[in-house]
Protein backbone atom coordinates (compact mmCIF):
# COMPACT_ATOMS: atom_id res chain seq x y z
CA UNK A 1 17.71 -3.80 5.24
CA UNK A 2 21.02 -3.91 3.34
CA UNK A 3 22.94 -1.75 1.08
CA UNK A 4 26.04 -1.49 0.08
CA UNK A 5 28.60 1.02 -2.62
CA UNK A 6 31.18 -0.44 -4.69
CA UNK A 7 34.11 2.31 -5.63
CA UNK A 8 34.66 2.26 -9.43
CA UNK A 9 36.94 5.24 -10.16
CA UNK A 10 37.76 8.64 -8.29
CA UNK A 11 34.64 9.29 -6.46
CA UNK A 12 32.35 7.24 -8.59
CA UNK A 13 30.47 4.71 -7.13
CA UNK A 14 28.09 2.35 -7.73
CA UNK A 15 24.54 1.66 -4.80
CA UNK A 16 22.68 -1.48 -4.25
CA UNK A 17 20.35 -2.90 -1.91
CA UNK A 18 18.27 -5.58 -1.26
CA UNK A 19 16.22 -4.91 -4.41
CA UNK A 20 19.14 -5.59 -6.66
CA UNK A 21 18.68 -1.88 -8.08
CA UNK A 22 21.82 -0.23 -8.75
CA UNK A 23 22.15 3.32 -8.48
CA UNK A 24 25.47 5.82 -10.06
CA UNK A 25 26.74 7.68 -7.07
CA UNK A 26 29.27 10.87 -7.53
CA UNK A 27 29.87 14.16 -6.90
CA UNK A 28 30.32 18.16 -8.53
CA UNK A 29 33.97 18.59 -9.80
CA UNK A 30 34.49 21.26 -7.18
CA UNK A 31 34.78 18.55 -4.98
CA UNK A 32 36.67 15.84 -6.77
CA UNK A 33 33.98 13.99 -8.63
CA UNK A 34 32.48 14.45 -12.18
CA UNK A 35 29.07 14.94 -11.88
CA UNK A 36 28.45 11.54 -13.14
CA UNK A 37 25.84 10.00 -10.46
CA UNK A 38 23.40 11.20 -7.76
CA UNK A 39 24.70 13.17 -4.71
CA UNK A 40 24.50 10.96 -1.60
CA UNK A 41 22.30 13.93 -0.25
CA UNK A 42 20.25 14.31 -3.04
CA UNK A 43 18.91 10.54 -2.79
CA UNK A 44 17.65 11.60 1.02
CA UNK A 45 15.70 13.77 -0.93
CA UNK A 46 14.82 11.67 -3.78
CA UNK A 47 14.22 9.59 -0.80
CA UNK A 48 11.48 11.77 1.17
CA UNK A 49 10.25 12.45 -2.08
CA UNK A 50 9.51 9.04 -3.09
CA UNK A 51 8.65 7.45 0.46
CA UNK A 52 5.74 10.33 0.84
CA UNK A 53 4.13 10.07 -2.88
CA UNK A 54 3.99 6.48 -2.75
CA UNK A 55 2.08 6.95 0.70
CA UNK A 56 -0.27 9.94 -0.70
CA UNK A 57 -1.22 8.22 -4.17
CA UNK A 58 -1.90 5.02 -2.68
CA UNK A 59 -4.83 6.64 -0.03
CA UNK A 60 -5.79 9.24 -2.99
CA UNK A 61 -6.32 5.53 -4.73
CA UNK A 62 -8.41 3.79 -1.90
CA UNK A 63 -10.45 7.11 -1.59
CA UNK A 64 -11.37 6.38 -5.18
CA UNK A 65 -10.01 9.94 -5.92
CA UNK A 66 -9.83 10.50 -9.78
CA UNK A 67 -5.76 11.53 -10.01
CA UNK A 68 -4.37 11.89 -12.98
CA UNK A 69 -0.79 13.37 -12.65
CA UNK A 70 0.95 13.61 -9.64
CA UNK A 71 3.81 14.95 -8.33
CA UNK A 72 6.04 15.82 -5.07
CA UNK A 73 8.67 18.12 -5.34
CA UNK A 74 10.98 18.38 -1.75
CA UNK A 75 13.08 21.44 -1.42
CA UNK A 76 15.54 21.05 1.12
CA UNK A 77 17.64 24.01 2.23
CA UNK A 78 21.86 23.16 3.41
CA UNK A 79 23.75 24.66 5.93
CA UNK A 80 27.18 26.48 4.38
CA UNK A 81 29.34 24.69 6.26
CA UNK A 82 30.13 20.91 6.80
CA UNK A 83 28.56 18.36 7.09
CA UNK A 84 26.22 21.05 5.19
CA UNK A 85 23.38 18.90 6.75
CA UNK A 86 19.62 19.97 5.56
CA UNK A 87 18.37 22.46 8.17
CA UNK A 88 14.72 23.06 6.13
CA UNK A 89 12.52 21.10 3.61
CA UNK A 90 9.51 21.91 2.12
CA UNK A 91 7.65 19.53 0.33
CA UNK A 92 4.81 20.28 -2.22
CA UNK A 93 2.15 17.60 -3.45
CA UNK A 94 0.78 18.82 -6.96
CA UNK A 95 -2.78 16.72 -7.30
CA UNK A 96 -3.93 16.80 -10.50
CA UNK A 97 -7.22 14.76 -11.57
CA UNK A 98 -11.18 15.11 -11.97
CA UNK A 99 -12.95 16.85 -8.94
CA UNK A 100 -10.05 15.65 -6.61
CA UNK A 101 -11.30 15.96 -2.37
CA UNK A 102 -9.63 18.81 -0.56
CA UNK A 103 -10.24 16.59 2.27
CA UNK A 104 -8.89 13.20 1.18
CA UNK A 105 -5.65 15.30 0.12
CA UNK A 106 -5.01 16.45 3.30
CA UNK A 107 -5.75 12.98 5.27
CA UNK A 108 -3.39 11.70 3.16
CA UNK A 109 -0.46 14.33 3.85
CA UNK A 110 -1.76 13.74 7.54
CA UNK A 111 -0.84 9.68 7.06
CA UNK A 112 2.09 10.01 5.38
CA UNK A 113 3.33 12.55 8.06
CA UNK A 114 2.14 11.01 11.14
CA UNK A 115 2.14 7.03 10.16
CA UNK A 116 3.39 5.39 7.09
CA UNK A 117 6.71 7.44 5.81
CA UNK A 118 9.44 5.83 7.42
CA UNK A 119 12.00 8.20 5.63
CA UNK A 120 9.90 11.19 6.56
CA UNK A 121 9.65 10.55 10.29
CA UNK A 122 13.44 9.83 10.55
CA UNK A 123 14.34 13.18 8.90
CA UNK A 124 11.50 14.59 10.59
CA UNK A 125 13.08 14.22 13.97
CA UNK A 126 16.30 16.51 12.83
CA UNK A 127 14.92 18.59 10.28
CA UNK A 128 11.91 21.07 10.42
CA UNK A 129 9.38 20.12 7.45
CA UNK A 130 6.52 22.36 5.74
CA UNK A 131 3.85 20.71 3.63
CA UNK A 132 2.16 22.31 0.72
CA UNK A 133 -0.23 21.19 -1.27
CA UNK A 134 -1.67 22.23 -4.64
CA UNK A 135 -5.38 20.74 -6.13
CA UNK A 136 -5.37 20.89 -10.12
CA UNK A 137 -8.54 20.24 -12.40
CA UNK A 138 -7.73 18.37 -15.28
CA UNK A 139 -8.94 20.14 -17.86
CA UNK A 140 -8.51 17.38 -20.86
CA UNK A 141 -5.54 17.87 -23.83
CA UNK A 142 -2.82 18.30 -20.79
CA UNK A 143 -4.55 21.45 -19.36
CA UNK A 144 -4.98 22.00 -15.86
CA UNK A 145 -6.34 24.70 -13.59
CA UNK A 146 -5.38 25.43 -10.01
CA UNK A 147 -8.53 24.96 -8.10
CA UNK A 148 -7.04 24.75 -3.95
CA UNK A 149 -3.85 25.27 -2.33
CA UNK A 150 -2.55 25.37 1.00
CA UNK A 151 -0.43 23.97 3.52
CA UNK A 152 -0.84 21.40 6.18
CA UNK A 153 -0.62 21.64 9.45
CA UNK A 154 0.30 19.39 12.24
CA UNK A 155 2.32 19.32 15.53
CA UNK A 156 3.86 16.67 14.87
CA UNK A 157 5.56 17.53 11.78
């Protein structure tokens, strides 16, 4: 895999890899920048975030489960001081759909964690992860009722 950043101005630049996606990259005016693009560390967590849901809805999908919004959300705490590296992230998969399995939620966190997220077993190794989960019921007309939360459990995560 490839990528690359081409400076534009300041500390504005521009990401690409081998998809041919571009992506704005800058930084808070505190530092320099102009808060015109994406934090370098915010894409590792747009990263996790992405690498993880794209694992969970696609086994929600072969376990025929009935999802009909869903969302990860990845909160990742910084140290104060430079490199201000993440030193905690807790990521929460909201389920929403039509008598959505318990059970086929959590096998896919398990997967995810243990086999298929490439992003979240690299980060895994250097920063301590806690997965939450919350089960909606879609109620119809964008209404939804919390029907099972928890949080998943592994050694290996």
């Amino acid at each position: 895999m490839n990528a690359n950043v081409a400076w534009r101005q300041g500390l504005r630049f521009t990401g690409k890899a081998g998809s041919g996606f571009e992506v704005p990259l800058g930084t808070d005016p505190e530092e320099g920048g102009t808060s015109d693009g994406f934090l370098p560390l915010e894409l590792m967590a747009v990263s996790l975030a992405g690498c993880t849901a794209m694992d969970v809805i696609s086994i929600l999908t072969k376990k025929k489960q009935t999802v009909t919004a869903f969302e990860v959300t990845v909160n990742a705490d910084q140290a104060q001081e430079f490199p201000k590296v993440f030193t905690h992230a807790v990521i929460t998969y909201l389920v929403t759909g039509q008598a959505v399995d318990e059970a086929a939620v959590l096998r896919a966190i398990e997967l995810t964690a243990t086999k298929y997220c490439p992003v979240q077993a690299m980060l895994g190794k250097v920063v301590p992860m806690e997965l939450f989960y919350e089960i909606f019921e879609d109620g119809g007309s964008e209404t939804a009722q919390l029907v099972k939360k928890g949080k998943y459990h592994s050694q290996s995560v």
